[in-house]
C-alpha atoms as a PDB file:
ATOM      1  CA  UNK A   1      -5.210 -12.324 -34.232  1.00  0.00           C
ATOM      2  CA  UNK A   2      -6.467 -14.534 -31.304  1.00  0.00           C
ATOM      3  CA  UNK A   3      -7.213 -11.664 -28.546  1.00  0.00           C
ATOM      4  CA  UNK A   4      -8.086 -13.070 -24.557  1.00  0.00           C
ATOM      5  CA  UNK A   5      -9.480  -9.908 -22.575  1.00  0.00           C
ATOM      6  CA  UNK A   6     -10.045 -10.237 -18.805  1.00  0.00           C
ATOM      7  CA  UNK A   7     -12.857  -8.283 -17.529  1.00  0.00           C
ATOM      8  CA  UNK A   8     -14.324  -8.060 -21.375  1.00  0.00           C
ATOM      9  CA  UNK A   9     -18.201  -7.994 -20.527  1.00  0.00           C
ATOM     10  CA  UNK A  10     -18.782  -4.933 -19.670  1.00  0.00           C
ATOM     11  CA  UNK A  11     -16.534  -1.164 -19.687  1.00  0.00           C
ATOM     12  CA  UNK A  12     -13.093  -0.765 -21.012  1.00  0.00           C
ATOM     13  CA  UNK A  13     -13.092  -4.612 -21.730  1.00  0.00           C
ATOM     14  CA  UNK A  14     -16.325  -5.639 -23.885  1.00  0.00           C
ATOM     15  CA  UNK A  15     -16.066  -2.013 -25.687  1.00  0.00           C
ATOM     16  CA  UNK A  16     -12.096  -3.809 -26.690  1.00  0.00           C
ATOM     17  CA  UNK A  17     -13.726  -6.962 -27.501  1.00  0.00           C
ATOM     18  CA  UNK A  18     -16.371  -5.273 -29.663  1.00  0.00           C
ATOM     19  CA  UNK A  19     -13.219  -3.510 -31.112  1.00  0.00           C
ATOM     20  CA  UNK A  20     -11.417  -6.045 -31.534  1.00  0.00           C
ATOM     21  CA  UNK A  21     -14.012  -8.764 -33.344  1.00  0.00           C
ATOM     22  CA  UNK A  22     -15.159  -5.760 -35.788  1.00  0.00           C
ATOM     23  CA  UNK A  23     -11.285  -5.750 -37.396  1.00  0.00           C
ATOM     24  CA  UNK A  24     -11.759  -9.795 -37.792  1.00  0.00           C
ATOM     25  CA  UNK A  25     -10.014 -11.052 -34.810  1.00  0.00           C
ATOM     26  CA  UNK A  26     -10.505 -14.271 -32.574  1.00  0.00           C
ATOM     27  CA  UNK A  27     -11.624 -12.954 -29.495  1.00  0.00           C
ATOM     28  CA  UNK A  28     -12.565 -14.316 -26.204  1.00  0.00           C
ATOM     29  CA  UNK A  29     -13.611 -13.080 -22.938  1.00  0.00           C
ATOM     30  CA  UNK A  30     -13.978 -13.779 -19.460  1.00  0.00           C
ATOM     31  CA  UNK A  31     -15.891 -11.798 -16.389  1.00  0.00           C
ATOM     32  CA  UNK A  32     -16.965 -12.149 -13.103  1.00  0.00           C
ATOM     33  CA  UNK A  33     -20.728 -11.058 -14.032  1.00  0.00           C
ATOM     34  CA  UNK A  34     -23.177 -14.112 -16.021  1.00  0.00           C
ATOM     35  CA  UNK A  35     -25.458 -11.680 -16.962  1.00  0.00           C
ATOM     36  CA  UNK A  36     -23.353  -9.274 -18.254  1.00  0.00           C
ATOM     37  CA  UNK A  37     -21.168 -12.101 -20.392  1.00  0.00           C
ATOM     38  CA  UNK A  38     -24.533 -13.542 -21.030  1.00  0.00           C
ATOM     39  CA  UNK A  39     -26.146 -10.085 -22.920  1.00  0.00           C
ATOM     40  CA  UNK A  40     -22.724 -10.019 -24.816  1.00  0.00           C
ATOM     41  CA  UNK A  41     -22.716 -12.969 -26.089  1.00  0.00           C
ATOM     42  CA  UNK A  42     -26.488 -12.450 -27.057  1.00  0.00           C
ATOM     43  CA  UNK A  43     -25.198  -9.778 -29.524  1.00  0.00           C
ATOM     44  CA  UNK A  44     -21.793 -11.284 -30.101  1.00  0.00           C
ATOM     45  CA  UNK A  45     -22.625 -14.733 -30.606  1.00  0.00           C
ATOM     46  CA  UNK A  46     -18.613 -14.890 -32.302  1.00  0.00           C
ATOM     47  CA  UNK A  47     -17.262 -13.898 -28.958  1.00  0.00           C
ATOM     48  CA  UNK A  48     -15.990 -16.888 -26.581  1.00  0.00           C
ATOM     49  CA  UNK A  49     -17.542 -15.992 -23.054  1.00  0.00           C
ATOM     50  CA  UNK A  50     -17.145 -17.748 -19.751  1.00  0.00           C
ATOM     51  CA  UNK A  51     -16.764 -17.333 -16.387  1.00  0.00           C
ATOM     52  CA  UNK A  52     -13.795 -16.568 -14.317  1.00  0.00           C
ATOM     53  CA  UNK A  53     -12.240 -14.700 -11.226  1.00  0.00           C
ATOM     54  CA  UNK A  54      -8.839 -13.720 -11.916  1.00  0.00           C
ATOM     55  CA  UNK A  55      -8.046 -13.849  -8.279  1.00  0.00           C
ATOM     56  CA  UNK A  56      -8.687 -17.629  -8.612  1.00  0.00           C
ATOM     57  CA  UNK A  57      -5.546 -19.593  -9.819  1.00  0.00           C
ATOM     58  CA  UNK A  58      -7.763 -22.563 -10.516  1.00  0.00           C
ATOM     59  CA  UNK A  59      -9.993 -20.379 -12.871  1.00  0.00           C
ATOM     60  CA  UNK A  60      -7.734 -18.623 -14.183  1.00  0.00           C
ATOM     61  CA  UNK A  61      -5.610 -22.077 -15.206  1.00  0.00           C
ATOM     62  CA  UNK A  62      -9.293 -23.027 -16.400  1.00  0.00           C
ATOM     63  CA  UNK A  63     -10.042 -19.748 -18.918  1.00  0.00           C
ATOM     64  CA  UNK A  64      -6.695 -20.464 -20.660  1.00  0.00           C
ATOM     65  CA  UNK A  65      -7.664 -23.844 -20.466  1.00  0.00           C
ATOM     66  CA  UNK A  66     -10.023 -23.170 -22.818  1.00  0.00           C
ATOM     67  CA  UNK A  67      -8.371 -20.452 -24.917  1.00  0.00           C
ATOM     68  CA  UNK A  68      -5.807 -23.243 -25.620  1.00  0.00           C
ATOM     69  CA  UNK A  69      -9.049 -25.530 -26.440  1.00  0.00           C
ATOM     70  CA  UNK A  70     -10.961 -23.218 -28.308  1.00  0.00           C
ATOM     71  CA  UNK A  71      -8.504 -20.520 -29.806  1.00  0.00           C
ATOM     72  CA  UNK A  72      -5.696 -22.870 -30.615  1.00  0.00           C
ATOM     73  CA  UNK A  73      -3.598 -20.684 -28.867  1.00  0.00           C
ATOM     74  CA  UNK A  74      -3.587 -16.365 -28.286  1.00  0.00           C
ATOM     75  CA  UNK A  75      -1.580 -13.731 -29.761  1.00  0.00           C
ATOM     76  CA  UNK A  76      -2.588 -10.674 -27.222  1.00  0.00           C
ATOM     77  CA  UNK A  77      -3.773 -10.891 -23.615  1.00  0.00           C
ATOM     78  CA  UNK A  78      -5.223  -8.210 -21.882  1.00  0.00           C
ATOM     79  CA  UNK A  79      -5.388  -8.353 -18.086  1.00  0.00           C
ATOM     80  CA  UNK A  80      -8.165  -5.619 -18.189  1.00  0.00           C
ATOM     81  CA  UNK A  81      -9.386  -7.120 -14.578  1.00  0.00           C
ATOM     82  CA  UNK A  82      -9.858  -4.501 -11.937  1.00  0.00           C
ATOM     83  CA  UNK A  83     -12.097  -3.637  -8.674  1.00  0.00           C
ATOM     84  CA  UNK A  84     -12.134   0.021  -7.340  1.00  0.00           C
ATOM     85  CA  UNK A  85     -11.500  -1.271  -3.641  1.00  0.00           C
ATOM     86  CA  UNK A  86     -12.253   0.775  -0.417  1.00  0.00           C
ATOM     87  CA  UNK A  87     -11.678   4.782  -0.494  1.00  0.00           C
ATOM     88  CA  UNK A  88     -11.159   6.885   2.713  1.00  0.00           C
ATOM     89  CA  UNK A  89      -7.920   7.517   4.772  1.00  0.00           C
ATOM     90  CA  UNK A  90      -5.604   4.521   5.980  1.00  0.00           C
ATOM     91  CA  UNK A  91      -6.882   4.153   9.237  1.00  0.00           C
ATOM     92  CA  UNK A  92     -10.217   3.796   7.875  1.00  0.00           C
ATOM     93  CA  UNK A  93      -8.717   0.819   5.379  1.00  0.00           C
ATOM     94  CA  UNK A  94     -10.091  -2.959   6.349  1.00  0.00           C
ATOM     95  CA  UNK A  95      -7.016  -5.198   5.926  1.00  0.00           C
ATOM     96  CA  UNK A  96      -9.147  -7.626   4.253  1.00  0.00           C
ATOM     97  CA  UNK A  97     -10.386  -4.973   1.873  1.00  0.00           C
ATOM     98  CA  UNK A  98      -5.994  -3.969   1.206  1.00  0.00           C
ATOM     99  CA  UNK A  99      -6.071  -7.763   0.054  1.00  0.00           C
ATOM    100  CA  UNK A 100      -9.233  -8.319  -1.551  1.00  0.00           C
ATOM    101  CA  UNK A 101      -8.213  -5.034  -3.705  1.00  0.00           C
ATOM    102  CA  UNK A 102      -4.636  -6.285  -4.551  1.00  0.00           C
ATOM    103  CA  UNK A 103      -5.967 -10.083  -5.184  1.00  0.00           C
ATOM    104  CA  UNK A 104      -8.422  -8.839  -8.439  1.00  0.00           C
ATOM    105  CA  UNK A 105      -5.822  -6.172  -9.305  1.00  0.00           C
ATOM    106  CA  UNK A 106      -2.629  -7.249  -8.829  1.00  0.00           C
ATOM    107  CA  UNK A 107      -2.899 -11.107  -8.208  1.00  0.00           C
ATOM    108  CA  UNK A 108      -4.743 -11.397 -11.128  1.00  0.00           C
ATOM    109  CA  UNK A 109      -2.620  -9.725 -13.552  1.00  0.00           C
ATOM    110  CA  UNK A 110       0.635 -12.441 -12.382  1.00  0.00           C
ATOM    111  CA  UNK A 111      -1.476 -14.969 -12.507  1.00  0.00           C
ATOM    112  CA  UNK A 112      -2.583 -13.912 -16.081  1.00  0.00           C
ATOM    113  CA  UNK A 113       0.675 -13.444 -17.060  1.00  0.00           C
ATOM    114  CA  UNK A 114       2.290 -16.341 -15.819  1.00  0.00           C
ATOM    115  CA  UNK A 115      -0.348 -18.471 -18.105  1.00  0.00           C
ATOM    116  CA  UNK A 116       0.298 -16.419 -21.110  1.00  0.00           C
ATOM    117  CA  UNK A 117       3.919 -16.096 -21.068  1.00  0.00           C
ATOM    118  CA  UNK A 118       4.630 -20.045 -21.853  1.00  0.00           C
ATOM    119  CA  UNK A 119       2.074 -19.596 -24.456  1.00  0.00           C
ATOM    120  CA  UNK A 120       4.107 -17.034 -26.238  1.00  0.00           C
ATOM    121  CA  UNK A 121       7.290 -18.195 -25.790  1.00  0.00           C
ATOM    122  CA  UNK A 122       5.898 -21.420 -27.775  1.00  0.00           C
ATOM    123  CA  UNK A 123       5.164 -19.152 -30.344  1.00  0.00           C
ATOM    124  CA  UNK A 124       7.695 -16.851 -30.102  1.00  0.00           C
ATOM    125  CA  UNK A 125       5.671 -13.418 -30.458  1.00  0.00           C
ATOM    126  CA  UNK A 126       2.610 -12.391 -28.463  1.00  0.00           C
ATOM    127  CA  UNK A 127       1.542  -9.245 -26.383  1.00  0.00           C
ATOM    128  CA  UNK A 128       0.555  -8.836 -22.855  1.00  0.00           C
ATOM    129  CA  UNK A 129      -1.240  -5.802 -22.097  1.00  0.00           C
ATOM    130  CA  UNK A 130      -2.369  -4.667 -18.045  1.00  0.00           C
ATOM    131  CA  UNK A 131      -4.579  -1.777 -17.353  1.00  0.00           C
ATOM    132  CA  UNK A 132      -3.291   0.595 -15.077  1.00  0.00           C
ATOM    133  CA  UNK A 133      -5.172   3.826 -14.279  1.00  0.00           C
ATOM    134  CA  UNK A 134      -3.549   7.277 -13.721  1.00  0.00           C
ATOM    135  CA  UNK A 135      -3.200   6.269  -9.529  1.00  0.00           C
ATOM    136  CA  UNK A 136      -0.593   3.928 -10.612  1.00  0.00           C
ATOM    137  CA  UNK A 137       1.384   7.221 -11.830  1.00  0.00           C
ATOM    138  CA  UNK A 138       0.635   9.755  -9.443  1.00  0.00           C
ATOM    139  CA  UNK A 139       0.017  10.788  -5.992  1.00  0.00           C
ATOM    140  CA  UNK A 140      -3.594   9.194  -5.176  1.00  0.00           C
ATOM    141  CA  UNK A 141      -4.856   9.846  -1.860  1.00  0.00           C
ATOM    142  CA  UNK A 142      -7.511   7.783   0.130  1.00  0.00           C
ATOM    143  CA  UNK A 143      -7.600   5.461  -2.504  1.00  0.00           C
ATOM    144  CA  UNK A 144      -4.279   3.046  -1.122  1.00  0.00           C
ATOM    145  CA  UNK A 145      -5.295  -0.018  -1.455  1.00  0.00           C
ATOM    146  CA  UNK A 146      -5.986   0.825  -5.647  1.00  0.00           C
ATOM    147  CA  UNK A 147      -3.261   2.945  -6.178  1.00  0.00           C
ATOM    148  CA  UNK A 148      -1.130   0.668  -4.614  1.00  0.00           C
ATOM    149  CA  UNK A 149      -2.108  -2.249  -6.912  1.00  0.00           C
ATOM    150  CA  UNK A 150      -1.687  -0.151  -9.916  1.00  0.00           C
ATOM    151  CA  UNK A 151       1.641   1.151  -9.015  1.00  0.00           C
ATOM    152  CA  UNK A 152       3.092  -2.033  -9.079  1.00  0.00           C
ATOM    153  CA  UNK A 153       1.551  -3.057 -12.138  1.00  0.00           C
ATOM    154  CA  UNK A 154       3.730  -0.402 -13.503  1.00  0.00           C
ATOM    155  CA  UNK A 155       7.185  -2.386 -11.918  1.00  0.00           C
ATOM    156  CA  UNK A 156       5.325  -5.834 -13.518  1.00  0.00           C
ATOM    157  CA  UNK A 157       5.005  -4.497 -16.968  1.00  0.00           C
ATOM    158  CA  UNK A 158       8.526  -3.010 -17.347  1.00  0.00           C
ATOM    159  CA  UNK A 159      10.539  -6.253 -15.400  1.00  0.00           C
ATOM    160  CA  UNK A 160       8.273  -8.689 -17.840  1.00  0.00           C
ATOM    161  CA  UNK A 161       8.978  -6.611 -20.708  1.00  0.00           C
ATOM    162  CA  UNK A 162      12.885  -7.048 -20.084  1.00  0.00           C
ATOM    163  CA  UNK A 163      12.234 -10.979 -18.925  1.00  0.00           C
ATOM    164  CA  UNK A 164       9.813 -11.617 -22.326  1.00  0.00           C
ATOM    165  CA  UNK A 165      11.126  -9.170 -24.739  1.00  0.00           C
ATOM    166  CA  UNK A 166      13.942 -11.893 -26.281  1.00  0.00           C
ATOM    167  CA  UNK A 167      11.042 -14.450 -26.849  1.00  0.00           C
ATOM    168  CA  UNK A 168       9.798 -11.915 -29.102  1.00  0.00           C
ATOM    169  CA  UNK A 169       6.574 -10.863 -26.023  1.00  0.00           C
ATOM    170  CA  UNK A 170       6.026  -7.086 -25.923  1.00  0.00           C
ATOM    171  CA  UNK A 171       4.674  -6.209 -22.645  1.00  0.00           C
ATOM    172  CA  UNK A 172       2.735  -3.137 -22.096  1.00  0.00           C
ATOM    173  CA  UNK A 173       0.203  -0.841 -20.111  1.00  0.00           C
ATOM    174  CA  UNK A 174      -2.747   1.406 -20.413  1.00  0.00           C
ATOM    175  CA  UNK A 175      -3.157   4.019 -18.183  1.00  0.00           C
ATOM    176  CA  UNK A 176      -6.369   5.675 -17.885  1.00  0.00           C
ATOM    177  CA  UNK A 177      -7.692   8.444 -16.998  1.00  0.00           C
ATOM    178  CA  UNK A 178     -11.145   8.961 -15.006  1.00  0.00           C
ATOM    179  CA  UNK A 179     -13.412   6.728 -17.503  1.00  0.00           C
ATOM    180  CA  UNK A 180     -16.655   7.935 -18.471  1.00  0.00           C
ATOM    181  CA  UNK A 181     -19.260   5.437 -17.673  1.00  0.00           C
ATOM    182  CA  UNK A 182     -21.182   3.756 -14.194  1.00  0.00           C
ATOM    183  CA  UNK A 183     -17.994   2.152 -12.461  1.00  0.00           C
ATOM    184  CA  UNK A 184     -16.315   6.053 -12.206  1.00  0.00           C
ATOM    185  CA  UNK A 185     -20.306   7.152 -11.045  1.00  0.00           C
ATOM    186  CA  UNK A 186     -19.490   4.729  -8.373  1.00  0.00           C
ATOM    187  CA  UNK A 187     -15.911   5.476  -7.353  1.00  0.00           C
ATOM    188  CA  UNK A 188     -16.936   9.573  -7.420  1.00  0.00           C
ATOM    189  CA  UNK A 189     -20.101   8.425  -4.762  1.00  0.00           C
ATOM    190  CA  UNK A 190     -17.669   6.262  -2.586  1.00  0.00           C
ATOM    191  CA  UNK A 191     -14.809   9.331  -2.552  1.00  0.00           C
ATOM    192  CA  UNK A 192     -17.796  11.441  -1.547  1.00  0.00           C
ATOM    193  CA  UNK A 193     -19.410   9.331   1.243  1.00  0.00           C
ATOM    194  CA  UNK A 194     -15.756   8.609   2.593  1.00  0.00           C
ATOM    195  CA  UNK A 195     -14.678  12.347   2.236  1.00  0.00           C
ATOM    196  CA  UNK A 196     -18.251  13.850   3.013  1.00  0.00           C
ATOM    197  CA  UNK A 197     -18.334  15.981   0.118  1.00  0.00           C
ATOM    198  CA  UNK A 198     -20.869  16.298  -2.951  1.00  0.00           C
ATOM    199  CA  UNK A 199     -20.598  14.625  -5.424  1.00  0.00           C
ATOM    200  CA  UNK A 200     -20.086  17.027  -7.732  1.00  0.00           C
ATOM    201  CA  UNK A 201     -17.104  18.347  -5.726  1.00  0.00           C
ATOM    202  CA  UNK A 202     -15.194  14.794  -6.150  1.00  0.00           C
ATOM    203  CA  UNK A 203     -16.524  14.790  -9.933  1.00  0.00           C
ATOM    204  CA  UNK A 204     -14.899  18.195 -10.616  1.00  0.00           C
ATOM    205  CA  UNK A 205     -11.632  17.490  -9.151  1.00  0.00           C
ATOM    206  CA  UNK A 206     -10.467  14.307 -11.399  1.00  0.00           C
ATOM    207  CA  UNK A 207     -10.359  17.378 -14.421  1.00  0.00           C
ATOM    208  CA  UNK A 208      -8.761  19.956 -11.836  1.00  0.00           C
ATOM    209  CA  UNK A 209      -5.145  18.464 -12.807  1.00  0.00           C
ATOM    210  CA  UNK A 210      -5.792  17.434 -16.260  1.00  0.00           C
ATOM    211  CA  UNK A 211      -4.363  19.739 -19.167  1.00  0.00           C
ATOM    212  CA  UNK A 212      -7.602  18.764 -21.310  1.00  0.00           C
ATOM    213  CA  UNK A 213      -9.793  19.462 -18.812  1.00  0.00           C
ATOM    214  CA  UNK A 214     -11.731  16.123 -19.349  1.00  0.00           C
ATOM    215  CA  UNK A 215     -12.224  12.913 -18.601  1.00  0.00           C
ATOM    216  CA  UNK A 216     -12.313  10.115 -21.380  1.00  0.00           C
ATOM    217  CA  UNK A 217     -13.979   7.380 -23.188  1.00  0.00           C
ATOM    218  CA  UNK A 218     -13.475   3.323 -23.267  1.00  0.00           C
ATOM    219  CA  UNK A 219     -13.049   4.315 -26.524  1.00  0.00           C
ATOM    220  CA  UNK A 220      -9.872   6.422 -26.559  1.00  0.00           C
ATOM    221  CA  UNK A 221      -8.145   3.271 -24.358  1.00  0.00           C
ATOM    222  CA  UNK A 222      -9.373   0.791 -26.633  1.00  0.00           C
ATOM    223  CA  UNK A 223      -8.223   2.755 -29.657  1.00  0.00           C
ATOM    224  CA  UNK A 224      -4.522   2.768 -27.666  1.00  0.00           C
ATOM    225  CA  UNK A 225      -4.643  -1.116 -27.196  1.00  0.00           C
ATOM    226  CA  UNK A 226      -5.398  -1.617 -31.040  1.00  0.00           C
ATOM    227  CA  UNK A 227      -2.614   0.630 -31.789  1.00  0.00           C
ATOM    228  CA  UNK A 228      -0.305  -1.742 -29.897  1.00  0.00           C
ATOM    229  CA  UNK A 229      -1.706  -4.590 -31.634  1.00  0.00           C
ATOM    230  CA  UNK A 230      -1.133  -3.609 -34.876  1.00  0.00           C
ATOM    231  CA  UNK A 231       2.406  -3.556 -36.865  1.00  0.00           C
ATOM    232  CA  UNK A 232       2.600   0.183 -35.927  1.00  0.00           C
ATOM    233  CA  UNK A 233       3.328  -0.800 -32.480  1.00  0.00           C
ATOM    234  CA  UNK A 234       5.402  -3.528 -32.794  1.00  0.00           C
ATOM    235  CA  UNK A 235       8.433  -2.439 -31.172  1.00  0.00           C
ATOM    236  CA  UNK A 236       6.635  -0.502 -28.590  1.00  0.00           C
ATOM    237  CA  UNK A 237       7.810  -2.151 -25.089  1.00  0.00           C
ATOM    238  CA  UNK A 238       8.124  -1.806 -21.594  1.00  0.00           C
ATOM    239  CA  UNK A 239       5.750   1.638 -21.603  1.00  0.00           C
ATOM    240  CA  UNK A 240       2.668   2.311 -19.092  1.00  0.00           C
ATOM    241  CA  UNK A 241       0.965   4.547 -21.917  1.00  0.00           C
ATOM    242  CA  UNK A 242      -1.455   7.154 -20.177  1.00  0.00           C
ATOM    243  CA  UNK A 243      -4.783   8.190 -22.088  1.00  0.00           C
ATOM    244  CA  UNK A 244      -6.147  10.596 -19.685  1.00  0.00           C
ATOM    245  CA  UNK A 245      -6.085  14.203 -21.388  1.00  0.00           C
ATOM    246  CA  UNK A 246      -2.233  14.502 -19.464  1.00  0.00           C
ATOM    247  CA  UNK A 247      -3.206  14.308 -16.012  1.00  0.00           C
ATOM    248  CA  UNK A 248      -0.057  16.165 -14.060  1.00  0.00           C
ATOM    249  CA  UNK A 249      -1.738  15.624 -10.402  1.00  0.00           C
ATOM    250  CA  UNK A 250      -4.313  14.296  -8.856  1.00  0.00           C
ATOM    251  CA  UNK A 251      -6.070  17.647  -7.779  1.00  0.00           C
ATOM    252  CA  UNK A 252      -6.959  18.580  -3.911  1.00  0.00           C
ATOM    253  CA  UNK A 253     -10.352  18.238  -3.358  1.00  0.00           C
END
């Protein structure tokens, strides 16, 4: 398979791309971070790295640009492309940091979509996967401007799936949990700041509501996004899949 993965040097995304190349697939990736694209490629040298913001329809028309170029075309696209955004209540929320937050989260999933979806209908198979996060389920206080952006990614998976599905285009989601790893370090020390709490306070609530008790690994959403690109999962459409331990509410501080 030829595999496209937004956001693939670093987290969920370059532990998929590592994934992905190790079963044989074409992949390529894009990021927002040189040096982080840069050290993959170092020890990927079979991985097709460049720049791009998502938020960007110019680079984004430019990555698939590329892919087209490069890949001869792409069977699975993953808009993996996400920024935490602001925390703290509403009034406290910078309009330009509600829009900033939607443009990477939001914006650039359409805007990834809308390049892959001509692709596949030319081909008449192909899936489009979105990362969502368990705020796009559930109640997720001072946190808007994200949970916002991942709620509706929810509505853009399920209408696409029902717009794609008779060109043969599954369209699905991932829905993590609280991923182990420095970007959740960072979200847990913005909550706290914002909430003036410890640390460890904010850290222990995101496995308050969660039946496991845990939080989980890149690997447990990668091994999800295989799943759905392999024949096991080919009629599996329309679904915001969580992998979060079953997280029934976002616990009170």
């Amino acid at each position: 398979m030829r595999v496209l993965i937004t956001a693939g040097a670093s987290g969920i995304g370059a532990a998929a791309a590592r994934a992905f190349a190790a079963r044989g697939d074409t992949v390529a990736v894009c990021d927002v971070d040189q040096a982080a694209l840069d050290a993959l490629q170092a020890d990927y040298p079979e991985i097709d790295c460049s720049l791009c913001d998502v938020a960007s329809e110019d680079s984004i028309d430019t990555l698939f640009d590329r892919v087209e170029e490069h890949l001869g075309g792409v069977d699975v696209v993953w808009a993996n492309a996400g920024t935490a955004g602001p925390a703290g209540p509403i009034e406290h929320i910078a309009l330009d940091d509600w829009r900033s937050t939607l443009a990477v989260n939001l914006d650039g999933a359409f805007l990834t979509a809308r390049r892959a979806a001509p692709l596949f209908k030319a081909q008449g198979q192909g899936l489009l996967l979105f990362t969502s996060s368990s705020a796009g389920l559930l109640a997720y206080p001072n946190r808007t401007p994200y949970a916002s952006a991942k709620w509706a990614i929810g509505g853009l998976t399920r209408a696409l799936a029902m717009e794609l599905g008779e060109h043969g285009i599954r369209v699905n989601a991932i829905a993590p949990g609280a991923v182990t790893g420095d970007r959740m370090e960072r979200v847990v020390a913005a909550e706290a700041q914002a909430r003036g709490l410890s640390i460890e306070t904010v850290r222990d609530s995101y496995v308050k509501g969660v039946a496991m008790k845990t939080w989980v690994d890149a690997d447990d959403i990668v091994n999800t996004a295989l799943f759905l690109a392999s024949p096991a999962g080919n009629k599996v459409s329309g679904q915001v899949l969580s992998v979060d331990g079953y997280t029934d509410t976002i616990a009170p501080y």
